[in-house]
Structures are given as structure tokens and as C-alpha cells.
C-alpha atoms as a PDB file:
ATOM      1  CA  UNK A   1      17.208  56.046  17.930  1.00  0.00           C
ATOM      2  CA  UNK A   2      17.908  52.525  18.475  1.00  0.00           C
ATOM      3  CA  UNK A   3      16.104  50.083  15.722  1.00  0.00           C
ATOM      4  CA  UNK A   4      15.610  46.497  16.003  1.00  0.00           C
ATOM      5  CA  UNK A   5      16.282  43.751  13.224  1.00  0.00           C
ATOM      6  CA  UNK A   6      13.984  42.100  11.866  1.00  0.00           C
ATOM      7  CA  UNK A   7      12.259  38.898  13.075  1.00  0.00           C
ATOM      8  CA  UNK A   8      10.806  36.412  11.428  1.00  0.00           C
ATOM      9  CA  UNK A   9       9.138  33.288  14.123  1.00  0.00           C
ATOM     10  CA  UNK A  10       8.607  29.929  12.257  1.00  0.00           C
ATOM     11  CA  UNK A  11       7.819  26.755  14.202  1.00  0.00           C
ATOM     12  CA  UNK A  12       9.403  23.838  12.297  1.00  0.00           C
ATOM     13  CA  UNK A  13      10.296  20.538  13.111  1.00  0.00           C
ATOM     14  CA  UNK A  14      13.931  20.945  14.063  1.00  0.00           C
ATOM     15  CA  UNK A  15      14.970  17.647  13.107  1.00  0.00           C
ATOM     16  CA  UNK A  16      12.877  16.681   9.743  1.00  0.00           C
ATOM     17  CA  UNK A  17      14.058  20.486   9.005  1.00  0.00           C
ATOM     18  CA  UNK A  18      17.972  19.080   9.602  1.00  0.00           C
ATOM     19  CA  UNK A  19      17.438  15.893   7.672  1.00  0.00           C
ATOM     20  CA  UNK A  20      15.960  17.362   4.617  1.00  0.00           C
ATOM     21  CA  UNK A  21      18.711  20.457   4.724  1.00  0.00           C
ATOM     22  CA  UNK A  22      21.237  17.563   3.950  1.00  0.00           C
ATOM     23  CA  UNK A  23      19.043  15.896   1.070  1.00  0.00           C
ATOM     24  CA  UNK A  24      18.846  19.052  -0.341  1.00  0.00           C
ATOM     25  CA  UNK A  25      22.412  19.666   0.022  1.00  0.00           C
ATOM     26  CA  UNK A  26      23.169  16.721  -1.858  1.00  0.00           C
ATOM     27  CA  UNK A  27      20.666  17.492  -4.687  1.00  0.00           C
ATOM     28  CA  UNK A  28      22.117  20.472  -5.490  1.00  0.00           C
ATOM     29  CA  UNK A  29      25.288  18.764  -5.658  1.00  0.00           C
ATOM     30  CA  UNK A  30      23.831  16.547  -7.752  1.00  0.00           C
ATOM     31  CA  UNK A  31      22.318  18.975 -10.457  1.00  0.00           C
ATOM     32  CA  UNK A  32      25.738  20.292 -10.793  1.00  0.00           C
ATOM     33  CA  UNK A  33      25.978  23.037  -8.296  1.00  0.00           C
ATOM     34  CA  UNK A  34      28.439  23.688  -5.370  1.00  0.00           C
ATOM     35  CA  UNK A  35      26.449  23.762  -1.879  1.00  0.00           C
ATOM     36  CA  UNK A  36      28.681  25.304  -0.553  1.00  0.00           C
ATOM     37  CA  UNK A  37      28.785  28.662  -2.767  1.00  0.00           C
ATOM     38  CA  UNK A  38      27.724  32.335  -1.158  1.00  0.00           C
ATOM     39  CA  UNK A  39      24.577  31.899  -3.022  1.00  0.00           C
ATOM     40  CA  UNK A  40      23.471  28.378  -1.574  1.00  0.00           C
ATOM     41  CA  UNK A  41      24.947  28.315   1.922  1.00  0.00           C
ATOM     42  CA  UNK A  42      21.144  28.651   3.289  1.00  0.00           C
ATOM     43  CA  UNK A  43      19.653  27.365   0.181  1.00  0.00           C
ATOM     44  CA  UNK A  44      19.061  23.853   1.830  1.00  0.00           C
ATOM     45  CA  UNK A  45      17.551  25.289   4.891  1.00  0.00           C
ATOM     46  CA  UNK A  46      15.108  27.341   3.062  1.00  0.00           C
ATOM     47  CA  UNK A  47      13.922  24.447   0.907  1.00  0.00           C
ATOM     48  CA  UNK A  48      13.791  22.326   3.691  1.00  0.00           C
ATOM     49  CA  UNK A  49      11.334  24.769   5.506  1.00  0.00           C
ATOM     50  CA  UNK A  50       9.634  25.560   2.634  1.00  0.00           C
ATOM     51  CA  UNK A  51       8.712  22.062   1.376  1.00  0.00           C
ATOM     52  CA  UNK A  52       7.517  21.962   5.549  1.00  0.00           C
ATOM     53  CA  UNK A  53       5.567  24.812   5.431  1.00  0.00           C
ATOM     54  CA  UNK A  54       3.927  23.673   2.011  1.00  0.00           C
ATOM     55  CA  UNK A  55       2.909  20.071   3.107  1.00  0.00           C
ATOM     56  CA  UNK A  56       1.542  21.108   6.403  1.00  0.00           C
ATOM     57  CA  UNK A  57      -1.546  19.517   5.965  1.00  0.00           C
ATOM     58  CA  UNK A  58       0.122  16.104   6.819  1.00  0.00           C
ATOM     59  CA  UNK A  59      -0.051  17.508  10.531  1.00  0.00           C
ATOM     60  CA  UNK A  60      -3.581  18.776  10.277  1.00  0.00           C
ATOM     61  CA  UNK A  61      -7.285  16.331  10.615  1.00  0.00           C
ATOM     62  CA  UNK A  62     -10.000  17.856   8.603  1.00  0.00           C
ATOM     63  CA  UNK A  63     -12.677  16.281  10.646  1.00  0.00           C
ATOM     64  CA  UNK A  64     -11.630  18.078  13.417  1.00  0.00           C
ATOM     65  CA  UNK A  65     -11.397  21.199  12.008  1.00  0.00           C
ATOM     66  CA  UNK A  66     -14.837  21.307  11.034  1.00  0.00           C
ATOM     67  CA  UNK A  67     -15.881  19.601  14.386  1.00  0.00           C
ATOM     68  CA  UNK A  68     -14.192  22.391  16.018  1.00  0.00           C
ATOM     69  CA  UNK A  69     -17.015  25.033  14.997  1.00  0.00           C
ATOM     70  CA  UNK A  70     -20.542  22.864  14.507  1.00  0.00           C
ATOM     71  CA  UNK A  71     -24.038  24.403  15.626  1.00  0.00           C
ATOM     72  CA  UNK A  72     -27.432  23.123  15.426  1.00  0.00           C
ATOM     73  CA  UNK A  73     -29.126  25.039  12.833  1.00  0.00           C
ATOM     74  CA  UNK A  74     -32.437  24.413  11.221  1.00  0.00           C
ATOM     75  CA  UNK A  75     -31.149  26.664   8.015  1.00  0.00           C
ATOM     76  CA  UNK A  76     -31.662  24.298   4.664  1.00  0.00           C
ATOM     77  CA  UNK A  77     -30.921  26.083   2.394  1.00  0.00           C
ATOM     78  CA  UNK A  78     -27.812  26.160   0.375  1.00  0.00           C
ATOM     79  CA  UNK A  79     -24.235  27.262   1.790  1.00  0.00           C
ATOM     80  CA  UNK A  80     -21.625  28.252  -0.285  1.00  0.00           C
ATOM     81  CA  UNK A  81     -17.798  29.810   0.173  1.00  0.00           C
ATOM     82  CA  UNK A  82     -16.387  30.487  -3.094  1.00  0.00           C
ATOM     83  CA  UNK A  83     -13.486  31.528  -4.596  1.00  0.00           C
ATOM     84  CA  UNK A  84     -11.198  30.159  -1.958  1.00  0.00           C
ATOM     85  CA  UNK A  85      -7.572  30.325  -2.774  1.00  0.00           C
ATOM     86  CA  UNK A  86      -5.856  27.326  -2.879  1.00  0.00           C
ATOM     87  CA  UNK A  87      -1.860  26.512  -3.704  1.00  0.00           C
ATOM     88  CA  UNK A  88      -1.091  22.579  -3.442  1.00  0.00           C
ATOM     89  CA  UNK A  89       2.208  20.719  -5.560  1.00  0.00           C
ATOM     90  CA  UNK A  90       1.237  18.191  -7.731  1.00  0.00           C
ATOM     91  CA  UNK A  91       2.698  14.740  -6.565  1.00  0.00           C
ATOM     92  CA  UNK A  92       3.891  13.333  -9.822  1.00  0.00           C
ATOM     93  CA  UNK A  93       6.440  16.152 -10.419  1.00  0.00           C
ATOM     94  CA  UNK A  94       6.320  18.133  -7.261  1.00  0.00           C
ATOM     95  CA  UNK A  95       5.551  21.247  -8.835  1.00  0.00           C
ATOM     96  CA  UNK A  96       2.755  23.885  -7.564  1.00  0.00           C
ATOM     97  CA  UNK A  97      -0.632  23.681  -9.264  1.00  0.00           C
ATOM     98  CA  UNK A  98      -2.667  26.885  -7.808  1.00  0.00           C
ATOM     99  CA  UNK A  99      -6.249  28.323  -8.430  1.00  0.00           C
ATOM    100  CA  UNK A 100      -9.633  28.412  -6.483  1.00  0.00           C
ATOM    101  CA  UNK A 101     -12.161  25.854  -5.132  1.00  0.00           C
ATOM    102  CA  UNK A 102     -15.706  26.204  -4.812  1.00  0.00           C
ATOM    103  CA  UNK A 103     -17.706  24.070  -2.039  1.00  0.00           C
ATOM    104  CA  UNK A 104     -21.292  24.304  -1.012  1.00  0.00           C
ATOM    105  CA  UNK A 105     -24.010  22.469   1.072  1.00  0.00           C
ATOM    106  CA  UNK A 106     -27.455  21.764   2.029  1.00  0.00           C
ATOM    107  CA  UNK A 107     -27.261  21.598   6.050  1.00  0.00           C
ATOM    108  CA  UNK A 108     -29.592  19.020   7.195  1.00  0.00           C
ATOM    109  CA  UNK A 109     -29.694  20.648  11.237  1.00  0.00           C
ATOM    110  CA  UNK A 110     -26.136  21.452  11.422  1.00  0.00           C
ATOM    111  CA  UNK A 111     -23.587  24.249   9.935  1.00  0.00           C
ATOM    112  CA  UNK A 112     -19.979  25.191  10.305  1.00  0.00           C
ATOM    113  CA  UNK A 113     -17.887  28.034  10.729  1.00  0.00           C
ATOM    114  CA  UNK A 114     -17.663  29.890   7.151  1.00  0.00           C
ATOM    115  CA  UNK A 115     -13.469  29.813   7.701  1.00  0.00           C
ATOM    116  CA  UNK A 116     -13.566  26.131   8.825  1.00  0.00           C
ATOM    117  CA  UNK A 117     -14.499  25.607   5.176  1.00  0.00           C
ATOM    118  CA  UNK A 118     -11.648  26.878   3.567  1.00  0.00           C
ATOM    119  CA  UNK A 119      -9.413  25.759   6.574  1.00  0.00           C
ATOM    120  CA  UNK A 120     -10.247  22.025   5.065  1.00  0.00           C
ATOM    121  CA  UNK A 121      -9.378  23.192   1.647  1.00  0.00           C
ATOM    122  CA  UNK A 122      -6.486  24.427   3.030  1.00  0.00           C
ATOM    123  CA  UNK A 123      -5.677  21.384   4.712  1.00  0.00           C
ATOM    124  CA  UNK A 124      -5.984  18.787   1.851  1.00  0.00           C
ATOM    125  CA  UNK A 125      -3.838  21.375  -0.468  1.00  0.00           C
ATOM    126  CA  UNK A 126      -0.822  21.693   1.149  1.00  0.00           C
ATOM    127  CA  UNK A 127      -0.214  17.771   0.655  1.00  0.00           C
ATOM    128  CA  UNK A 128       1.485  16.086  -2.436  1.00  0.00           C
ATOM    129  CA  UNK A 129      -1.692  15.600  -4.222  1.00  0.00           C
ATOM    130  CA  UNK A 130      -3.665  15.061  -7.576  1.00  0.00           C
ATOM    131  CA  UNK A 131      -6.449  17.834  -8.298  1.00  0.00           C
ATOM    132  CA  UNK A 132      -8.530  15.086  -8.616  1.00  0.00           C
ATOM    133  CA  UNK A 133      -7.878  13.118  -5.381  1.00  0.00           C
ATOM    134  CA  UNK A 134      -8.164  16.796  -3.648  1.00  0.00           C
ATOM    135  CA  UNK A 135     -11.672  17.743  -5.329  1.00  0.00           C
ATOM    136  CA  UNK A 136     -12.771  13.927  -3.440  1.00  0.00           C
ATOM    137  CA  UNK A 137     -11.291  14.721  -0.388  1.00  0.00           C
ATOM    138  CA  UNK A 138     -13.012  17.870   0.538  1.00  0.00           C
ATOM    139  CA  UNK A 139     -16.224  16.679  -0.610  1.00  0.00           C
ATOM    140  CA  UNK A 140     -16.373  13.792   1.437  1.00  0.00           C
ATOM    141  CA  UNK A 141     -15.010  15.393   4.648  1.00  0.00           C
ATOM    142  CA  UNK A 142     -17.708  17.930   4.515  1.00  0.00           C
ATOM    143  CA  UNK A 143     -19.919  15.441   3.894  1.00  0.00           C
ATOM    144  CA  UNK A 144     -18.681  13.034   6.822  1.00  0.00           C
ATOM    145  CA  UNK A 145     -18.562  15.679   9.274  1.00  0.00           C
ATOM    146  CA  UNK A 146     -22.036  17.628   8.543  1.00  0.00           C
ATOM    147  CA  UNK A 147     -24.085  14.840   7.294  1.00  0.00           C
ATOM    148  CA  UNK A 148     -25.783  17.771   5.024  1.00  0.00           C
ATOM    149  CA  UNK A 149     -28.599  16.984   2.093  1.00  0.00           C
ATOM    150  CA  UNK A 150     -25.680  17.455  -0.284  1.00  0.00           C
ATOM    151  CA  UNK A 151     -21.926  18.799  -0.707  1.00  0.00           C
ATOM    152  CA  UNK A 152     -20.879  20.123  -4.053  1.00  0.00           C
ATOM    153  CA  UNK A 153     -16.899  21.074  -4.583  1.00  0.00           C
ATOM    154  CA  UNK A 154     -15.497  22.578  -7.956  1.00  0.00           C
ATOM    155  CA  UNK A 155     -11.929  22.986  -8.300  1.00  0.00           C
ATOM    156  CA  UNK A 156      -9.919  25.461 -10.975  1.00  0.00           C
ATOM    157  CA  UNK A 157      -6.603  24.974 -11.337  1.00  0.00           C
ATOM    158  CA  UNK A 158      -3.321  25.870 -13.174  1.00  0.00           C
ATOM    159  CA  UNK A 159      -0.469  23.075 -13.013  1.00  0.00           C
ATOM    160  CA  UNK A 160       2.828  24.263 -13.146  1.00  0.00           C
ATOM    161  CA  UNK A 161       3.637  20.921 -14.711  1.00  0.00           C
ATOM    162  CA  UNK A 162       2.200  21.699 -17.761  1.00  0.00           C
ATOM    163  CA  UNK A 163       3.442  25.457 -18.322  1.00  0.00           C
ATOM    164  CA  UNK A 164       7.234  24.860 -17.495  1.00  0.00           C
ATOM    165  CA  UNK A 165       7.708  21.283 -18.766  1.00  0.00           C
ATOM    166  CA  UNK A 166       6.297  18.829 -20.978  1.00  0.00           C
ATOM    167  CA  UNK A 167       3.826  20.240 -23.627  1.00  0.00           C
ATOM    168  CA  UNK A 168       4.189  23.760 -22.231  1.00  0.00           C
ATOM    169  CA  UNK A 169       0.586  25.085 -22.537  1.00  0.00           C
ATOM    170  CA  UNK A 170       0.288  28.357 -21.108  1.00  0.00           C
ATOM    171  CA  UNK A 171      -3.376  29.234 -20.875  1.00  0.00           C
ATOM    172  CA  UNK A 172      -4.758  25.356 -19.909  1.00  0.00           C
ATOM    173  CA  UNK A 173      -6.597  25.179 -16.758  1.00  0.00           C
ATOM    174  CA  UNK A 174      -8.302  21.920 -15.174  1.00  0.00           C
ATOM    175  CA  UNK A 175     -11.329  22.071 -13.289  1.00  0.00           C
ATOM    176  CA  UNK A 176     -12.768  19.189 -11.337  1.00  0.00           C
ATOM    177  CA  UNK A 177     -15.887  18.522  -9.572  1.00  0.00           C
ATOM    178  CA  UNK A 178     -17.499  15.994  -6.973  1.00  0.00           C
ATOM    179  CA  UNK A 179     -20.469  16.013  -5.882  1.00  0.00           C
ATOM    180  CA  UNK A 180     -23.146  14.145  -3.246  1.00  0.00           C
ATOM    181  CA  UNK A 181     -26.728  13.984  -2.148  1.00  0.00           C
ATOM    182  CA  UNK A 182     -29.242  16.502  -3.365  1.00  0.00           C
ATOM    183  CA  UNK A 183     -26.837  17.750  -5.819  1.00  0.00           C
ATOM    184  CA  UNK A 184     -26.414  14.511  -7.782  1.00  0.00           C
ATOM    185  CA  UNK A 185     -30.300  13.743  -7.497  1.00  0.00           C
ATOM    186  CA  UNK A 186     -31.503  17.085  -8.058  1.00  0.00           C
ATOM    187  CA  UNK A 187     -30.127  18.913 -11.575  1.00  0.00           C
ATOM    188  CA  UNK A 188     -31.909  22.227 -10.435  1.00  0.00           C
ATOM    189  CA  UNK A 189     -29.862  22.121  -6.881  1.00  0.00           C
ATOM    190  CA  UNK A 190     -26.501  21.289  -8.931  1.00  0.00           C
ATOM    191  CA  UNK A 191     -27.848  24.242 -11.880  1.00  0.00           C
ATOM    192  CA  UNK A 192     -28.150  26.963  -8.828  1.00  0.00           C
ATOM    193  CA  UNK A 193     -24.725  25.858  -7.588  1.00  0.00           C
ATOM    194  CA  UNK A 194     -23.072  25.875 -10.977  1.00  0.00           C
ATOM    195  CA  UNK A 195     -24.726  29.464 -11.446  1.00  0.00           C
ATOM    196  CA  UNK A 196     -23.976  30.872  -8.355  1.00  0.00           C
ATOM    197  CA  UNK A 197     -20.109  30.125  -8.472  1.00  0.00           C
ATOM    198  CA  UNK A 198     -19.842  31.421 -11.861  1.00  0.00           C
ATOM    199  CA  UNK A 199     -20.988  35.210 -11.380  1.00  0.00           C
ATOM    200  CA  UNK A 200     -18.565  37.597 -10.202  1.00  0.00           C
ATOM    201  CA  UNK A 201     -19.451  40.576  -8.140  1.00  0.00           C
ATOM    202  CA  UNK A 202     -17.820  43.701  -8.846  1.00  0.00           C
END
């Protein structure tokens, strides 16, 4: 019986892929290894995709994504997706940070898709970024796009940056938070939110 190998379909940029394959090359060099060793012969390639595939998001408008999926909706009461995966690499050291974001709303006659919310989380991760700058950003896309009551975005994260170098603290986690509207006038509305994203179902 006649089996077929294995493939793998990736759409990269062939020629950003082909630049960065030869700054690669000549960072391994660099760091004292030989490029050209079993080992590393795709090394450069691999990065050079990877480091693609991981800031994807330069490629991608937010705005549209949530215009893409926007209804009319007389619903006001609050939305919330939460526990949404997110992987980004910290721009100071370009090393991963990881955890989950939390991001709610108060529609004010118009609603999104439920996935077009963590599509925009998605979108501002996989930039260089600063957990900070990225808590911002996906607050005030939401809040552009929807014109809701409020938007309310908490962000958990890990930073690899400060488990594998510098002070080395294993267990530290950052969270961040931003916050509009309803949810900065109203400390009940911002109480329910920070309630809500803190119980776990089982």
C-alpha cells in the first residue's frame, strides 16, 4: 500500500522569508556556531518563518476584523469572552510573554462575532509588543469599532524575560487592565466584570 509523505502548506513571504534566513545565518555565526553544521542547515529558514508566523499581526487591521461580523442588536447588557489564549514576544528582548486576556462590553445597538473578539487579541499579540501597550490596544479597538457603553480588557501574563534572564523569578505574573465608559464611571459595572472573569467553571 502506497503512503504519502507528509505535507505541511505555509504561505510566507518568499522574499522577507530569504532575507531574514541570511540574518539569521549570520547570527548564528555570530554566537559562535557554524551555519553550516547538520544541525543548522535549516535552522535559518525555520527562524525566519517562525519569527513570520509570530508577528503576523503586522499584516492584519483590527478594525476590520471586527467590522467584518457587526449586527444591530438592542442587547445592553454586558458581553464578555474570557480566558482567551494569547502568546505575543516582548519587544525589549524578543522573548515570548504568554497567558490569557479578558475583554468585555456594554453594546450600545451593536455586537460582534464572539471569535472576532479574540481574533483582535490575536491580532495585537503576535506583534513585538509591551503587555501594557497590548492591554490599550484592544480596548480601544473594541471601543472604536462598537461604540459600546463601555469596554473592559484584563490581561495575565508570564514574560519569558523575567524567568530565563535577569532576576529569574519563576512564579511572577503581570496583569494589566484598561478600561472605558460605563466601566470607569460605574464601580458596580467594573465589580461584575472583575467577578465574572475570576470564577472558573469546572
Amino acid at each position: 500500500m502506497e503512503t504519502k509523505n507528509y505535507e505541511k502548506e505555509e504561505r510566507f513571504d518568499a522574499a522577507t522569508v530569504e532575507a531574514l534566513k541570511h540574518h539569521y545565518s549570520e547570527i548564528l555565526r555570530l554566537l559562535g556556531e557554524d551555519p553550516a553544521r547538520e544541525g543548522l542547515l535549516k535552522t535559518p529558514e525555520r527562524v525566519a518563518k517562525a519569527m513570520s508566523f509570530l508577528t503576523k499581526g503586522y499584516d492584519e487591521n483590527p478594525l476590520e476584523i471586527i467590522r467584518s461580523a457587526m449586527f444591530r442588536e438592542e442587547y445592553k447588557q454586558m458581553v464578555l469572552v474570557k480566558d482567551i489564549e494569547l502568546y505575543s514576544l516582548c519587544e525589549h528582548h524578543m522573548l515570548p510573554f504568554y497567558g490569557k486576556a479578558h475583554v468585555a462590553y456594554i453594546p450600545d445597538g451593536r455586537i460582534t462575532g464572539l471569535s472576532k473578539i479574540a481574533r483582535v487579541v490575536e491580532c495585537f499579540a503576535r506583534r513585538l509588543q509591551v503587555q501594557e501597550r497590548l492591554t490599550v490596544q484592544i480596548r480601544d479597538c473594541i471601543q472604536e469599532a462598537l461604540q459600546p457603553m463601555g469596554v473592559a480588557v484584563v490581561v495575565e501574563a508570564s514574560h519569558m524575560c523575567m524567568r530565563m534572564r535577569g532576576v529569574e523569578k519563576q512564579q511572577s505574573a503581570t496583569t494589566t487592565s484598561a478600561f472605558t465608559g460605563i466601566f470607569l464611571s460605574d464601580h458596580r459595572t467594573r465589580e461584575e466584570f472583575m467577578t465574572l472573569i475570576s470564577h472558573r467553571y469546572r
